[in-house]
Protein backbone atom coordinates (compact mmCIF):
# COMPACT_ATOMS: atom_id res chain seq x y z
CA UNK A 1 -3.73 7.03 132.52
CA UNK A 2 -2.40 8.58 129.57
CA UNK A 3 -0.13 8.53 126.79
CA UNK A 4 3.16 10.78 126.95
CA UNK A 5 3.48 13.60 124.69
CA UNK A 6 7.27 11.89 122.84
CA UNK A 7 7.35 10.17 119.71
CA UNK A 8 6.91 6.56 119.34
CA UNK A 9 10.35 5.00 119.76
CA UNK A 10 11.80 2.22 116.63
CA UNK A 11 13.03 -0.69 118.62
CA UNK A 12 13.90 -2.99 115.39
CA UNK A 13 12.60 -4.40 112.71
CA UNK A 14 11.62 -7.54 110.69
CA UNK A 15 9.56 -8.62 108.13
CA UNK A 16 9.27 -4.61 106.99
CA UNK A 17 7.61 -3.91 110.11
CA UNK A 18 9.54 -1.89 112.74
CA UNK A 19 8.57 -2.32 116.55
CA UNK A 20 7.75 0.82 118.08
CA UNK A 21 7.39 1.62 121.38
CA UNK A 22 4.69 4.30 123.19
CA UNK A 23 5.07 5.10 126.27
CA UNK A 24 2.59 5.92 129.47
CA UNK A 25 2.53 8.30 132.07
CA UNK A 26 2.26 5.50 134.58
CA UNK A 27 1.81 1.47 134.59
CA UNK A 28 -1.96 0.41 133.74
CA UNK A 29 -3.97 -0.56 136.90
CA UNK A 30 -5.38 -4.55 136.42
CA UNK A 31 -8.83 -2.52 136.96
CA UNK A 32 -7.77 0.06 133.67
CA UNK A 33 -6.62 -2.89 131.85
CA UNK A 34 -9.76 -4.90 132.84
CA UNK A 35 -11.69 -1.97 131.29
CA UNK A 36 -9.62 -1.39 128.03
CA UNK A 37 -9.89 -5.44 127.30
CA UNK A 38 -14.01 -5.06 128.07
CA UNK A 39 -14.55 -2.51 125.39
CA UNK A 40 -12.66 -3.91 122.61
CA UNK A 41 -15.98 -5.95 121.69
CA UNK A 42 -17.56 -2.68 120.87
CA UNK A 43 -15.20 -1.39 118.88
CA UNK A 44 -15.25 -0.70 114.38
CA UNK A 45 -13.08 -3.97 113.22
CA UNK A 46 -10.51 -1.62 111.73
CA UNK A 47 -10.01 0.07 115.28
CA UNK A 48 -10.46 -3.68 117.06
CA UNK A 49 -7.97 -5.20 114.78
CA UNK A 50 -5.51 -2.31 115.10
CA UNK A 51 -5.86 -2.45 119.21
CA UNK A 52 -5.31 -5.89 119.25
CA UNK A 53 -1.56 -5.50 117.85
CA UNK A 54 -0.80 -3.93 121.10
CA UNK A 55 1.34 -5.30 123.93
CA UNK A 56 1.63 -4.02 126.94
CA UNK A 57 4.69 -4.09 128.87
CA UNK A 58 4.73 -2.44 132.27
CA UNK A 59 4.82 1.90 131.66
CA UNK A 60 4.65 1.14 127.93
CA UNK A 61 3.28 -0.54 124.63
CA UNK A 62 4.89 -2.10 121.67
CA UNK A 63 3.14 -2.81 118.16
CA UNK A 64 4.88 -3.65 115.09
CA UNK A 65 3.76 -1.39 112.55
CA UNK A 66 5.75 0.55 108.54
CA UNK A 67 6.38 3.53 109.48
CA UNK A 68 3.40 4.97 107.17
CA UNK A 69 0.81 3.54 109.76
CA UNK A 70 2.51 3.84 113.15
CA UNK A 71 0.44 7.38 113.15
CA UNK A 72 -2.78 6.07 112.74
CA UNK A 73 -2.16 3.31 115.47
CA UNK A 74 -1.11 5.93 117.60
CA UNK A 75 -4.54 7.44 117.31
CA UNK A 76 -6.28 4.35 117.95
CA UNK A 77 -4.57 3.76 121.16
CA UNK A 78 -5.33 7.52 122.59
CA UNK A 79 -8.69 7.25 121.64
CA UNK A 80 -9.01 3.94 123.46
CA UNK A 81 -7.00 5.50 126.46
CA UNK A 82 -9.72 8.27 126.41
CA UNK A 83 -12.62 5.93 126.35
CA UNK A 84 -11.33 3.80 129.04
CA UNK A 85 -10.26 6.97 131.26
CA UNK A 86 -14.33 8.06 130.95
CA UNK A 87 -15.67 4.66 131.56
CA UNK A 88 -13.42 4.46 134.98
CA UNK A 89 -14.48 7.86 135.80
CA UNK A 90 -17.94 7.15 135.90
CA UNK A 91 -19.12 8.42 132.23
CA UNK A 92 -20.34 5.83 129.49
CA UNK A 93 -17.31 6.17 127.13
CA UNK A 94 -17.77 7.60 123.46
CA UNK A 95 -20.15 5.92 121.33
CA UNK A 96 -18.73 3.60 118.60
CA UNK A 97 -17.85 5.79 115.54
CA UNK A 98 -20.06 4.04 112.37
């Protein structure tokens, strides 16, 4: 599973948050999905708080986010994808960053 190369799409905004929408190569497995829920526990609060903005919806995610932070979310999420990917594929996952 991974997370497509195009910029996040705006989808609307309120509150002076825009929605923004990233989109996946494919539609998370319920066994990926079990695995990215699992390892939010062991996560830095600032990365835990940001992944917990997510929704998921089918091929695709939405979080509402100014348009000053949507790049550092974006981050979050592909390292997340990356840990998750290693866990499945029989590695540990990268160690929590201090």
């Amino acid at each position: 599973m991974y997370l497509s190369n195009e910029a996040p799409m705006a989808e609307g905004a309120a509150d002076g948050k825009t929605w923004f929408r990233l989109r996946f190569d494919s539609e998370p497995s319920p066994e990926w999905m079990r695995a990215y829920r699992a390892g939010i526990l062991g996560m830095t609060r600032e990365d835990r708080d940001a992944i917990l903005r997510f929704e998921f919806q089918g091929d695709s995610v939405r979080v509402a986010a100014g348009d000053s932070e949507i790049g550092k979310l974006r981050r979050v999420l592909e390292r997340r994808i990356d840990a998750v990917n290693s866990i499945l594929s029989g590695g540990r996952g990268p160690s929590p960053t201090p």
